[in-house]
Protein backbone atom coordinates (compact mmCIF):
# COMPACT_ATOMS: atom_id res chain seq x y z
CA UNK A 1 20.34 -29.93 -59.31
CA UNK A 2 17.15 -28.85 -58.39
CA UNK A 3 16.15 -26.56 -55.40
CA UNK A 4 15.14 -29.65 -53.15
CA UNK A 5 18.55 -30.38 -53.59
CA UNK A 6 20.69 -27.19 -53.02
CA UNK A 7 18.39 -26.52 -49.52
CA UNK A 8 19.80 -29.91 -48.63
CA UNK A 9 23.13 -29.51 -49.37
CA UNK A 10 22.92 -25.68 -48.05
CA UNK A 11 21.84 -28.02 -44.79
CA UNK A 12 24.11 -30.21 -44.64
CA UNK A 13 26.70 -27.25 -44.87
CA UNK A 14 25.19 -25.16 -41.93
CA UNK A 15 25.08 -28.37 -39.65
CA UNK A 16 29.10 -29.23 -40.54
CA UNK A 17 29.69 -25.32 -39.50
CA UNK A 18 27.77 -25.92 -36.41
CA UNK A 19 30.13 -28.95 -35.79
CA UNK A 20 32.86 -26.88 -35.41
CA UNK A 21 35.30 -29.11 -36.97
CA UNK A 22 36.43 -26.88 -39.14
CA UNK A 23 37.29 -24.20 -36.45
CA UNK A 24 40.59 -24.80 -34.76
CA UNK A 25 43.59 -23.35 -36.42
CA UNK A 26 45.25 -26.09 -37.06
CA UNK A 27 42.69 -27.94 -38.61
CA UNK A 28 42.52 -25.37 -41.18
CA UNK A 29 46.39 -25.38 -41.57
CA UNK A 30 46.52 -28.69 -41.94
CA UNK A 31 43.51 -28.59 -45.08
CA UNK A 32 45.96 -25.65 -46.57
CA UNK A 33 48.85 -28.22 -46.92
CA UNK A 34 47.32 -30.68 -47.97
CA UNK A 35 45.65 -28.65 -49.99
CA UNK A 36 49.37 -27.36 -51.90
CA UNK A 37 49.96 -30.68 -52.08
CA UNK A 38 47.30 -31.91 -53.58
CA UNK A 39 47.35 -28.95 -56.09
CA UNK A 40 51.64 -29.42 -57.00
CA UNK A 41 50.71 -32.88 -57.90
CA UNK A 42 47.51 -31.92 -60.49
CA UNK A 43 49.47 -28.98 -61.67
CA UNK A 44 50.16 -30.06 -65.24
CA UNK A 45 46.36 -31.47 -65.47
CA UNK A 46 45.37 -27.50 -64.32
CA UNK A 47 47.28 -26.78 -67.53
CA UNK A 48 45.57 -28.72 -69.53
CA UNK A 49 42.68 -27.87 -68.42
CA UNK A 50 43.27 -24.12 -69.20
CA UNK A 51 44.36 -24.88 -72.23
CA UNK A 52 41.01 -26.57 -72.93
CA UNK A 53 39.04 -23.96 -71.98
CA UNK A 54 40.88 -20.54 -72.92
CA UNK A 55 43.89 -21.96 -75.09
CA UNK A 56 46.14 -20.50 -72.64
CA UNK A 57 49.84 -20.84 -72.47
CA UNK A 58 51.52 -22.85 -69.93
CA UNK A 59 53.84 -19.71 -68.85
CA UNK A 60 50.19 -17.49 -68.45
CA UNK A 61 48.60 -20.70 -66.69
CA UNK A 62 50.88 -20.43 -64.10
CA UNK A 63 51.88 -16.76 -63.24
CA UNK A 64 48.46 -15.82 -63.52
CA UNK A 65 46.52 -19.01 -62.09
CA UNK A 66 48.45 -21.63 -60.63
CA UNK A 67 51.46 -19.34 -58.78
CA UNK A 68 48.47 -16.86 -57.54
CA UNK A 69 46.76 -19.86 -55.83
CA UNK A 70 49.80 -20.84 -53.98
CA UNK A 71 51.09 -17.66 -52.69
CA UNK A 72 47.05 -17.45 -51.16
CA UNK A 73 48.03 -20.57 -49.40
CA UNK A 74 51.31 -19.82 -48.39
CA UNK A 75 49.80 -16.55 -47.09
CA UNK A 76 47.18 -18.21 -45.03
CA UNK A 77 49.39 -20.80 -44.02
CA UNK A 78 51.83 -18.38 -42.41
CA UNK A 79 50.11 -15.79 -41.29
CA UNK A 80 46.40 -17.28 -39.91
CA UNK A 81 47.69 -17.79 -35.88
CA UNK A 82 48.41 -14.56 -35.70
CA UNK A 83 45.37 -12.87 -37.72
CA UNK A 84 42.88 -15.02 -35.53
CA UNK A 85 44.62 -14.57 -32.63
CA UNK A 86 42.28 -12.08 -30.37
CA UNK A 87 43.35 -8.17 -30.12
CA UNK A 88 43.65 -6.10 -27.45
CA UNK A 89 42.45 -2.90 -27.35
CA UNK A 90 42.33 0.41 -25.38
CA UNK A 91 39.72 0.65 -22.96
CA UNK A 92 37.42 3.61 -22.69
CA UNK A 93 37.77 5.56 -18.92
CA UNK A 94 33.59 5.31 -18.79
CA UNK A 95 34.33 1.68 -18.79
CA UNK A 96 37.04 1.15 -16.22
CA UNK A 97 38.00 -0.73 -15.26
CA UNK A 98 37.76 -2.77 -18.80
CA UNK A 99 39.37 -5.53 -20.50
CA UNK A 100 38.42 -4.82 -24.44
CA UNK A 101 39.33 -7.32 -27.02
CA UNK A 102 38.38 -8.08 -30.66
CA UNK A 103 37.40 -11.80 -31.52
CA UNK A 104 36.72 -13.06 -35.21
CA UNK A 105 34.99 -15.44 -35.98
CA UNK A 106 33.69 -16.94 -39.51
CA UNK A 107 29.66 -16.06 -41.28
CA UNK A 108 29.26 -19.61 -41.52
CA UNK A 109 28.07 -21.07 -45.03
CA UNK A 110 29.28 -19.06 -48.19
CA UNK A 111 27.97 -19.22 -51.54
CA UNK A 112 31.21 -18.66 -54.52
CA UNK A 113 30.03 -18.18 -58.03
CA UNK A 114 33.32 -17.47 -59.82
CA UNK A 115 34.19 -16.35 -63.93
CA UNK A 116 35.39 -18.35 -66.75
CA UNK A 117 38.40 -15.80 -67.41
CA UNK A 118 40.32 -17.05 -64.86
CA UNK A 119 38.41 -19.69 -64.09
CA UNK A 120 41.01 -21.43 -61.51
CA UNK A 121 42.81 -18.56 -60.17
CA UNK A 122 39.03 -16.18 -59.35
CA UNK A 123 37.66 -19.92 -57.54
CA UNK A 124 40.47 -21.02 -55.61
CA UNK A 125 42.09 -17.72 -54.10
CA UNK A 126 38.78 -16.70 -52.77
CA UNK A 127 37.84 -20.05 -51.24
CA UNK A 128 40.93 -20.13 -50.10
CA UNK A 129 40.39 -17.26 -47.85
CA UNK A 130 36.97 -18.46 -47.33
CA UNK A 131 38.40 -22.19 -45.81
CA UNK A 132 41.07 -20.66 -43.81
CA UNK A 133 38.95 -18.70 -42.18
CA UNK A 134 36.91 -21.55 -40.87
CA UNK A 135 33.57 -20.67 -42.93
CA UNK A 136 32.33 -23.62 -45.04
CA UNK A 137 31.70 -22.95 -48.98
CA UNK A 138 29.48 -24.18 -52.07
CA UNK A 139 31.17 -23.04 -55.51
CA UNK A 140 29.60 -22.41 -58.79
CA UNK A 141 31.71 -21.98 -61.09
CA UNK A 142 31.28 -21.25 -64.41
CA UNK A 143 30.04 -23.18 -66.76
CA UNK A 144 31.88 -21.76 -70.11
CA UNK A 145 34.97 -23.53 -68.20
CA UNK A 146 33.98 -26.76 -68.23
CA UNK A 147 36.98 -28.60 -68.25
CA UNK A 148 38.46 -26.43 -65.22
CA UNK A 149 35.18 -26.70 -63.40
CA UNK A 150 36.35 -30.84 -63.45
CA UNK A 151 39.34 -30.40 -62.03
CA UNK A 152 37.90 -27.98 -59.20
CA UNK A 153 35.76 -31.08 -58.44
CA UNK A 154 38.64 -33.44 -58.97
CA UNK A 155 40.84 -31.51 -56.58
CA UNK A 156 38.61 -30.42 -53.84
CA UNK A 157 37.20 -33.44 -53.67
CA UNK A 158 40.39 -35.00 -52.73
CA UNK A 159 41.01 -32.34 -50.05
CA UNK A 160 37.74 -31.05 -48.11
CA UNK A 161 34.95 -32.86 -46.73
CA UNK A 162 31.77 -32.89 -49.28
CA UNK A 163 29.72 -30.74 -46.26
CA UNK A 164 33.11 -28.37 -45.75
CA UNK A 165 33.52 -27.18 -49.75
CA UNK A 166 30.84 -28.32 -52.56
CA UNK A 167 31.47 -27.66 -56.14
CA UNK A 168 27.94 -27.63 -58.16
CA UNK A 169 28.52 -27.25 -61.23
CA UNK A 170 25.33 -25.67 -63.94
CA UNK A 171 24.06 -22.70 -66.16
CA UNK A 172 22.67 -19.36 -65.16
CA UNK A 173 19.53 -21.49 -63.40
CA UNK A 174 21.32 -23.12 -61.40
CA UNK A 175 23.03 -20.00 -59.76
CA UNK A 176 19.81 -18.44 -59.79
CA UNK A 177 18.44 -21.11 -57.65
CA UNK A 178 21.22 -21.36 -55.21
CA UNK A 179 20.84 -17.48 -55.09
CA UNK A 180 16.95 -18.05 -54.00
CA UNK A 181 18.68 -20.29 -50.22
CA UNK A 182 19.65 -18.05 -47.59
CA UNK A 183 23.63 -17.91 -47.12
CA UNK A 184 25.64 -16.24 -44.42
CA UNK A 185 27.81 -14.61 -47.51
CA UNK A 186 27.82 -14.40 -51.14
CA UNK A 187 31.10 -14.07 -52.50
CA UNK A 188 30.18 -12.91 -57.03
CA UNK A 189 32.96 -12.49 -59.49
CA UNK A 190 32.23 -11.01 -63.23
CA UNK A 191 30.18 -8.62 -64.74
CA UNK A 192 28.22 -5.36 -63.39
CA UNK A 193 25.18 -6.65 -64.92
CA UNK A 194 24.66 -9.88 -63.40
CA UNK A 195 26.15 -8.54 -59.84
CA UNK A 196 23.40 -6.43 -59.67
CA UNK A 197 21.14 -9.58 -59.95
CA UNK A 198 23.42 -10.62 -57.16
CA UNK A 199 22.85 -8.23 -54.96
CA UNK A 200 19.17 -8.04 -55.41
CA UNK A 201 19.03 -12.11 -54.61
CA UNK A 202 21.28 -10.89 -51.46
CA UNK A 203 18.99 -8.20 -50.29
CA UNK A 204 16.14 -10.35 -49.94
CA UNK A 205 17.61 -12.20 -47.01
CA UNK A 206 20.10 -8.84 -45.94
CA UNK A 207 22.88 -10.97 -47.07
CA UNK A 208 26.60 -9.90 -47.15
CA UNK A 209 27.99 -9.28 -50.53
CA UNK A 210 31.33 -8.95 -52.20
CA UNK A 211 30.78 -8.08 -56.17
CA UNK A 212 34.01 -8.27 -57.90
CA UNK A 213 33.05 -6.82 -60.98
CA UNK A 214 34.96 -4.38 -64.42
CA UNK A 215 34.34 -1.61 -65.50
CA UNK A 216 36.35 0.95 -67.72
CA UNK A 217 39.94 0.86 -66.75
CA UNK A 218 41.95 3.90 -68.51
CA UNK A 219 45.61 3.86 -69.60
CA UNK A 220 46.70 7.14 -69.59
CA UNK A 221 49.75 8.30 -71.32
CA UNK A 222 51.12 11.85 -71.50
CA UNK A 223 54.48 10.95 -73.11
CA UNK A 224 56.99 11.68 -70.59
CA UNK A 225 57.65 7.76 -70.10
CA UNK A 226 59.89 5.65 -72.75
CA UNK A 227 57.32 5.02 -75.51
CA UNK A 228 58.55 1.44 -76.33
CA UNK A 229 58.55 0.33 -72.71
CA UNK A 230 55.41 1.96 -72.01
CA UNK A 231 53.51 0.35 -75.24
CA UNK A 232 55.30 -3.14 -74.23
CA UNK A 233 53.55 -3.09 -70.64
CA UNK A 234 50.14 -1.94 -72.35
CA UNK A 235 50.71 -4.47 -74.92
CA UNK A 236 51.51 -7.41 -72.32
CA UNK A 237 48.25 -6.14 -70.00
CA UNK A 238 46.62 -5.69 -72.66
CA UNK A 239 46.64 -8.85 -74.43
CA UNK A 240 47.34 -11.27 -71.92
CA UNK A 241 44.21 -14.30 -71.74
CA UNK A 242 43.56 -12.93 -74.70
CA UNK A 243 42.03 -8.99 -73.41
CA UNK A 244 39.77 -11.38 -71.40
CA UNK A 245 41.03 -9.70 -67.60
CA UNK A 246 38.97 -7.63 -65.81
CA UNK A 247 41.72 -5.13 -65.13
CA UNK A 248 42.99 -4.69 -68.41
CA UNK A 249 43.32 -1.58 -69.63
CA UNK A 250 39.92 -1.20 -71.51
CA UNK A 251 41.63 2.17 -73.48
CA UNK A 252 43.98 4.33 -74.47
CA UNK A 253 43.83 8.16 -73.84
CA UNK A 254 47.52 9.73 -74.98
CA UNK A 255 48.01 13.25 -75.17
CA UNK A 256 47.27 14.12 -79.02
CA UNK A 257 51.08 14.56 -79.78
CA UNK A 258 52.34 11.27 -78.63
CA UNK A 259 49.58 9.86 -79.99
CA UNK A 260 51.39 8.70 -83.32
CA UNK A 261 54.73 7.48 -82.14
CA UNK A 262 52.28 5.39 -79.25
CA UNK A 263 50.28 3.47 -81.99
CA UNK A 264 53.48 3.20 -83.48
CA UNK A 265 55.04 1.66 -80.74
CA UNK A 266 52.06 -0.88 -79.55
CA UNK A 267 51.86 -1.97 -83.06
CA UNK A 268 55.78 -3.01 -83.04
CA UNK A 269 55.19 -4.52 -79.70
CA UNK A 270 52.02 -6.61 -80.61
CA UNK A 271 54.23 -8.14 -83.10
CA UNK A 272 57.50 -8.73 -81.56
CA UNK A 273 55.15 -10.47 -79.01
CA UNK A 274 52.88 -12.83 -80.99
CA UNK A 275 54.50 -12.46 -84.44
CA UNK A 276 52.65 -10.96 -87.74
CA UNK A 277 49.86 -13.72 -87.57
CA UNK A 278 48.74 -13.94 -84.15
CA UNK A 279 47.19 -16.73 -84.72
CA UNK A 280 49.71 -18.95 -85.16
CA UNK A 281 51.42 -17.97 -82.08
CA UNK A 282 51.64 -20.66 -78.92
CA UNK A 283 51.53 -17.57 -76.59
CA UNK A 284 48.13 -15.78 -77.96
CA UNK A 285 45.21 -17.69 -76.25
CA UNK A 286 41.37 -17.36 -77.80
CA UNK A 287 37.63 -16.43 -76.86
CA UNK A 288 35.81 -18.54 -74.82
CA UNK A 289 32.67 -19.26 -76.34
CA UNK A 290 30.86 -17.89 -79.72
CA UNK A 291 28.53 -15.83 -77.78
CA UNK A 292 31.43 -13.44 -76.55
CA UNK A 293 33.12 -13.76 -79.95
CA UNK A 294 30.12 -12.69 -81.44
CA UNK A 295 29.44 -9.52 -79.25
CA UNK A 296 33.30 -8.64 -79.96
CA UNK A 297 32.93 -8.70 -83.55
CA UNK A 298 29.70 -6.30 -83.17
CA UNK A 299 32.08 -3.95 -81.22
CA UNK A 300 33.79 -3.10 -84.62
CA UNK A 301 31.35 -2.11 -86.69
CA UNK A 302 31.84 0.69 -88.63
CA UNK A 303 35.25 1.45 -86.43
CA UNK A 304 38.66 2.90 -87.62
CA UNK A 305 40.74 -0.26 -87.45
CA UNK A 306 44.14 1.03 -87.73
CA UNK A 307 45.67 -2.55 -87.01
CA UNK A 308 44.55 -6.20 -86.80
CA UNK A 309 41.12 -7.23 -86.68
CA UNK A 310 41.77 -10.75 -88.20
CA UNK A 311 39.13 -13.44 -87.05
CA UNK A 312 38.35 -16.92 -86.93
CA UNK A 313 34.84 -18.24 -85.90
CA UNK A 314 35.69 -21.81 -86.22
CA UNK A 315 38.72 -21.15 -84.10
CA UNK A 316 37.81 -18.83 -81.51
CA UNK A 317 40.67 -16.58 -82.56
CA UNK A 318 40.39 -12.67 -82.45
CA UNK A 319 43.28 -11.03 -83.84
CA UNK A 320 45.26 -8.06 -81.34
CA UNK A 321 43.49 -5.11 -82.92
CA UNK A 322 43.82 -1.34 -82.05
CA UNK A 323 41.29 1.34 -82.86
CA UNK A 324 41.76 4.89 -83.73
CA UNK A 325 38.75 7.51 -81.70
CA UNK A 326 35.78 5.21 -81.67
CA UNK A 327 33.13 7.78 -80.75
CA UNK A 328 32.26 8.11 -77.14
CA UNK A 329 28.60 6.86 -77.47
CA UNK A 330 30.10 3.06 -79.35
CA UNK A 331 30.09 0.03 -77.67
CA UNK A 332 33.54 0.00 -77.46
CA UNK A 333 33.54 3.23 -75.39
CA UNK A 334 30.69 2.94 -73.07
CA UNK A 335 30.69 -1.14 -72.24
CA UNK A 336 33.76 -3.26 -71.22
CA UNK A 337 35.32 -5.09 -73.97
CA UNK A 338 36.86 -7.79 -72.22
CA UNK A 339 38.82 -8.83 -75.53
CA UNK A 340 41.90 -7.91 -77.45
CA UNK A 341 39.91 -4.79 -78.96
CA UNK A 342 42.34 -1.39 -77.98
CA UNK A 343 40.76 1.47 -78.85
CA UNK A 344 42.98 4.70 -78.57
CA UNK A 345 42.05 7.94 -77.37
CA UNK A 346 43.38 11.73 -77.09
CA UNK A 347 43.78 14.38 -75.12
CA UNK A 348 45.26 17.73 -74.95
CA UNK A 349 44.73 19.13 -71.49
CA UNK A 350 43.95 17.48 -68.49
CA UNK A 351 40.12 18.61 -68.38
CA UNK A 352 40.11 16.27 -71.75
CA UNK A 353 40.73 13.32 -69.35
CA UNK A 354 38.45 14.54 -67.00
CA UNK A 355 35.30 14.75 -69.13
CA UNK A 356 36.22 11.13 -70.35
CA UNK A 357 36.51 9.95 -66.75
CA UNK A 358 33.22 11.33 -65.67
CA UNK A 359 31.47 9.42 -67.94
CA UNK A 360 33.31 6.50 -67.35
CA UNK A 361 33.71 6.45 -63.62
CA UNK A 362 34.24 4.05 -60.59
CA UNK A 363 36.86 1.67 -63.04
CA UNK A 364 38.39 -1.35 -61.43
CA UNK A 365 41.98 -0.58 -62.74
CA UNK A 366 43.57 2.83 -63.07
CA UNK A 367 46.99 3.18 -65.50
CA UNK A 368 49.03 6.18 -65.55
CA UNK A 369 52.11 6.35 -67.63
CA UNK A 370 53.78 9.40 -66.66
CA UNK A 371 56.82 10.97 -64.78
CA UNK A 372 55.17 14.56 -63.60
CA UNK A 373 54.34 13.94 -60.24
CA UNK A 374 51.91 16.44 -60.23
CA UNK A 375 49.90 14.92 -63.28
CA UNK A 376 50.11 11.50 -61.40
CA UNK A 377 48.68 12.69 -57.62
CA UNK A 378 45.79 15.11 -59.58
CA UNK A 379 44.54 12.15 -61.38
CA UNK A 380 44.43 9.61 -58.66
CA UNK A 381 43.65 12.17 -56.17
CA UNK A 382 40.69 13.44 -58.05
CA UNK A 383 39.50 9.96 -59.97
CA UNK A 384 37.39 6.62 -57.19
CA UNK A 385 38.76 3.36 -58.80
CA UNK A 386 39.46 0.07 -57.57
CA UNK A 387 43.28 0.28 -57.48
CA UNK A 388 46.42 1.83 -59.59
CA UNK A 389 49.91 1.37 -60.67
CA UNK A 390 51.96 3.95 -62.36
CA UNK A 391 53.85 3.03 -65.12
CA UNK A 392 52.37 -0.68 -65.69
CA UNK A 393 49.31 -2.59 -65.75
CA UNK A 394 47.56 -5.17 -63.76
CA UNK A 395 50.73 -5.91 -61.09
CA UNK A 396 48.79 -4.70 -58.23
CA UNK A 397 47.04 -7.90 -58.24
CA UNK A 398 50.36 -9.80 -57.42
CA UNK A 399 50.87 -8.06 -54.43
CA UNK A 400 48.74 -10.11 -51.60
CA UNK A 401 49.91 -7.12 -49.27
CA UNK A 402 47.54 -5.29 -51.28
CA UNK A 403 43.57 -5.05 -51.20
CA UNK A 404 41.98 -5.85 -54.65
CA UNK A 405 38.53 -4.92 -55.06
CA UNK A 406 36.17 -2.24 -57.11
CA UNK A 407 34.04 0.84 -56.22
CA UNK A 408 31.01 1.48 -57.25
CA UNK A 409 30.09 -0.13 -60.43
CA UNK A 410 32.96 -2.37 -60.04
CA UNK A 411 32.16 -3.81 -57.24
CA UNK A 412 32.23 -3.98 -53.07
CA UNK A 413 34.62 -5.32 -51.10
CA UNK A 414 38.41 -5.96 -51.45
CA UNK A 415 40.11 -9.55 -50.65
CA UNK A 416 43.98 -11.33 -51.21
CA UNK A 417 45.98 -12.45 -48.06
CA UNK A 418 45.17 -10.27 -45.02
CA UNK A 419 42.09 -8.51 -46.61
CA UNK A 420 40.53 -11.83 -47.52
CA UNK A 421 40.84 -12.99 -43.71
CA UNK A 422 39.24 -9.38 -42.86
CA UNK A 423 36.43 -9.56 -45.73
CA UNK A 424 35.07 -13.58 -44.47
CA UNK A 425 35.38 -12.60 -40.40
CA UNK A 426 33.09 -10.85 -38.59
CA UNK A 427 34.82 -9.02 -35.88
CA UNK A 428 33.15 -8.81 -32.23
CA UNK A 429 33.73 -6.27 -30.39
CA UNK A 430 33.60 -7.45 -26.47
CA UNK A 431 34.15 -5.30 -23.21
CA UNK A 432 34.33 -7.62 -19.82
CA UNK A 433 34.16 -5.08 -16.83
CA UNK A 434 35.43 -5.47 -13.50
CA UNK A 435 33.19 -5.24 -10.28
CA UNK A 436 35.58 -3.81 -8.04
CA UNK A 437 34.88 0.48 -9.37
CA UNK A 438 31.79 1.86 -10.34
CA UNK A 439 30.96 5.32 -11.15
CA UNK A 440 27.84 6.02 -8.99
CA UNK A 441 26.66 8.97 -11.53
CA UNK A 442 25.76 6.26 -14.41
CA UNK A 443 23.15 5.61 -12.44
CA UNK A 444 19.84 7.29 -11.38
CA UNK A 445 18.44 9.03 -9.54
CA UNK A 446 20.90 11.24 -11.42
CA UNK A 447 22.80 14.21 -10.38
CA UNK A 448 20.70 17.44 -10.43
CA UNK A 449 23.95 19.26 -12.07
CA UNK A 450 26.14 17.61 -14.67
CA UNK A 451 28.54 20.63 -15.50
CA UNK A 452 31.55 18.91 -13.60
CA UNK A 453 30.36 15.84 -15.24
CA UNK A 454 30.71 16.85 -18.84
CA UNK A 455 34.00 18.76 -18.23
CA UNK A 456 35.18 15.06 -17.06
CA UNK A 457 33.73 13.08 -20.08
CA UNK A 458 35.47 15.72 -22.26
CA UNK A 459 38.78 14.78 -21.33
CA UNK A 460 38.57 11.11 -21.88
């Protein structure tokens, strides 16, 4: 597709929007439902489809794709009268007499480029916001999830209009020429690095931005949880799509006395979870290309490998491994690993985890393992991050009641049910006034003393 062609379809887009087909209620309700049903019926081809790209078990295909994607709808579905319904609000005393109301209303056309990690879960819950809330949307998905990125097409197709929701599908050129057409909204999922290219592209035209990006998410462990249920939920958020989640934890820091019985512990539950050999496990996915492969294999050089490590190019399979202290300036430390690479760190007081955190601040994720209360509120009232759970790892995202969104390096803006219908509306403020009062000092000439004036306007 070249850029004759996205301005076209970018066109035909803006001029559907302008339509206004798309903006009653229940023409978006309707879409959502036929939407679920559309989706129930390709279900088992979504599977497949994962398990193309990502080698992903059926059970992970659907509590972390497929189930996510219906909740969104069943969300939207329920609750969009009511969030687009227009609020009331308190007037102001300067203004009465006042009606004041809030109304929302869509940006208009919204550009999606989504990640290959989840690669039907990150594309559909965000459009799905998108749609509901009456904007229009062209997604770019990625193209190291090709087989996924046909069954986007395949399903949307069969549900939107082509000018409603447009799936183009391409390399990085092709996003960085539908980044080059003015959008109402750019919606970016993946890594820090390319979302600043994002938001440079976005700047140009002062476009809205959400950047869903990673970052460093610590699991901290001071050994006053069970050790083998603590290492089990490490091990499962660990290691689940392979270490390929953005909110995974990205490392370990245990104080230095626990620190033995831990390893202990998340070796035994590696094992009891995907057996001795990995590899030969139905529930351990793989990498999803050679070039990421590749950069995880650099990430252990000349690293303490105190368990797995086992590879296979041909196969795309990298083995659960855990590292002992990789040094603070590695790879492993100061980039996200986005793979089944663990490294495990110490600590002995808290300003230990402290210096750590400062050099790796703003994560997307933050994991506490602990039952001192006081330990928990210092860290996550002293530590910016995305979002938290104490005592397990990446459930927050579950929760659509919940915002989920970075800070800083990883990212801007939060979205999921209620926050999604939020991030795609702008909200107008509007104040209709009455004719039947007016306060005679608002205008001039004005009075020559404004003492019993500002005692007034102090009260209200």
């Amino acid at each position: 597709m070249n850029s004759s062609m996205i301005n076209k379809l970018k066109e035909e887009h803006y001029r559907f929007f302008k339509t206004h087909k798309n903006q009653p209620i229940k023409v978006r309700i309707q879409y959502l439902k036929k939407l679920k049903i559309v989706l129930e019926d390709k279900e088992l081809e979504i599977y497949d489809a994962l398990y193309e790209d990502l080698k992903k078990p059926i059970f992970e295909s659907f509590a972390s794709e497929f189930l996510m994607v219906l909740k969104e709808i069943d969300s939207f579905t329920k609750n969009i009268k009511e969030w687009a319904a227009p609020k009331k609000v308190s007037g102001s005393l300067l203004n009465f007499p006042s009606q004041d109301f809030l109304l929302y209303e869509p940006y208009g056309t919204i550009l999606m480029i989504s990640p290959w990690n989840y690669p039907f879960q990150l594309a559909m819950v965000p459009l799905i916001g998108a749609v509901a809330t009456g904007n229009t949307v062209v997604l770019k998905p990625s193209e190291s999830a090709p087989n996924t990125s046909k069954v986007l097409i395949e399903i949307l197709g069969l549900v939107f209009p082509q000018e409603w929701v447009s799936v183009v599908e391409g390399d990085a050129k092709i996003a960085q020429a539908l980044l080059k057409v003015q959008w109402d909204y750019i919606f970016y999922t993946g890594s820090t690095q390319v979302g600043k290219i994002v938001a440079k592209a976005a700047a140009e035209y002062l476009t809205p931005t959400t950047l869903e990006l990673g970052g460093k998410s610590p699991c901290i462990v001071d050994g006053t949880t069970p050790i083998e249920k603590t290492a089990r939920r490490i091990v499962w958020g660990k290691f689940l799509n392979c270490g390929q989640t953005c909110i995974a934890p990205d490392y370990v820091l245990v104080k230095s006395e626990f620190k033995t019985s831990l390893i202990t512990a998340i070796i035994e539950e590696i094992e009891k979870a995907f057996g001795k050999n990995a590899q030969k496990s139905d529930d351990y996915g793989r990498i999803i290309h050679e070039k990421h492969f590749k950069k995880l294999e650099a990430d252990l050089k000349n690293q303490k490998i105190i368990y797995g490590g086992s590879k296979d190019k041909k196969e795309l399979y990298f083995g659960p491994t855990v590292i002992d202290s990789p040094p603070m300036n590695s790879s492993l430390i100061q980039d996200e690993i986005f793979g089944p690479i663990l490294p495990i760190l110490s600590y002995d007081t808290i300003n230990d985890i402290d210096i750590v955190l400062t050099q790796l601040k703003n994560p997307l994720a933050f994991y506490v393992f602990s039952e001192n209360k006081k330990f928990i509120n210092t860290l996550i009232k002293n530590n910016s991050f995305g979002g938290a759970v104490i005592n397990d790892a990446l459930v927050h995202f579950t929760n659509t009641e919940l915002p989920f969104g970075g800070i800083g390096n990883s990212g801007i803006g939060s979205y999921h049910g209620k926050y999604s219908f939020d991030l795609f509306s702008h909200t107008k403020p509007i104040v209709k006034r009455s004719f039947w009062f007016d306060l005679p000092q608002r205008y001039a000439p004005y009075p020559k003393s404004i003492s019993l004036f500002k005692k007034i306007l102090k009260r209200i």
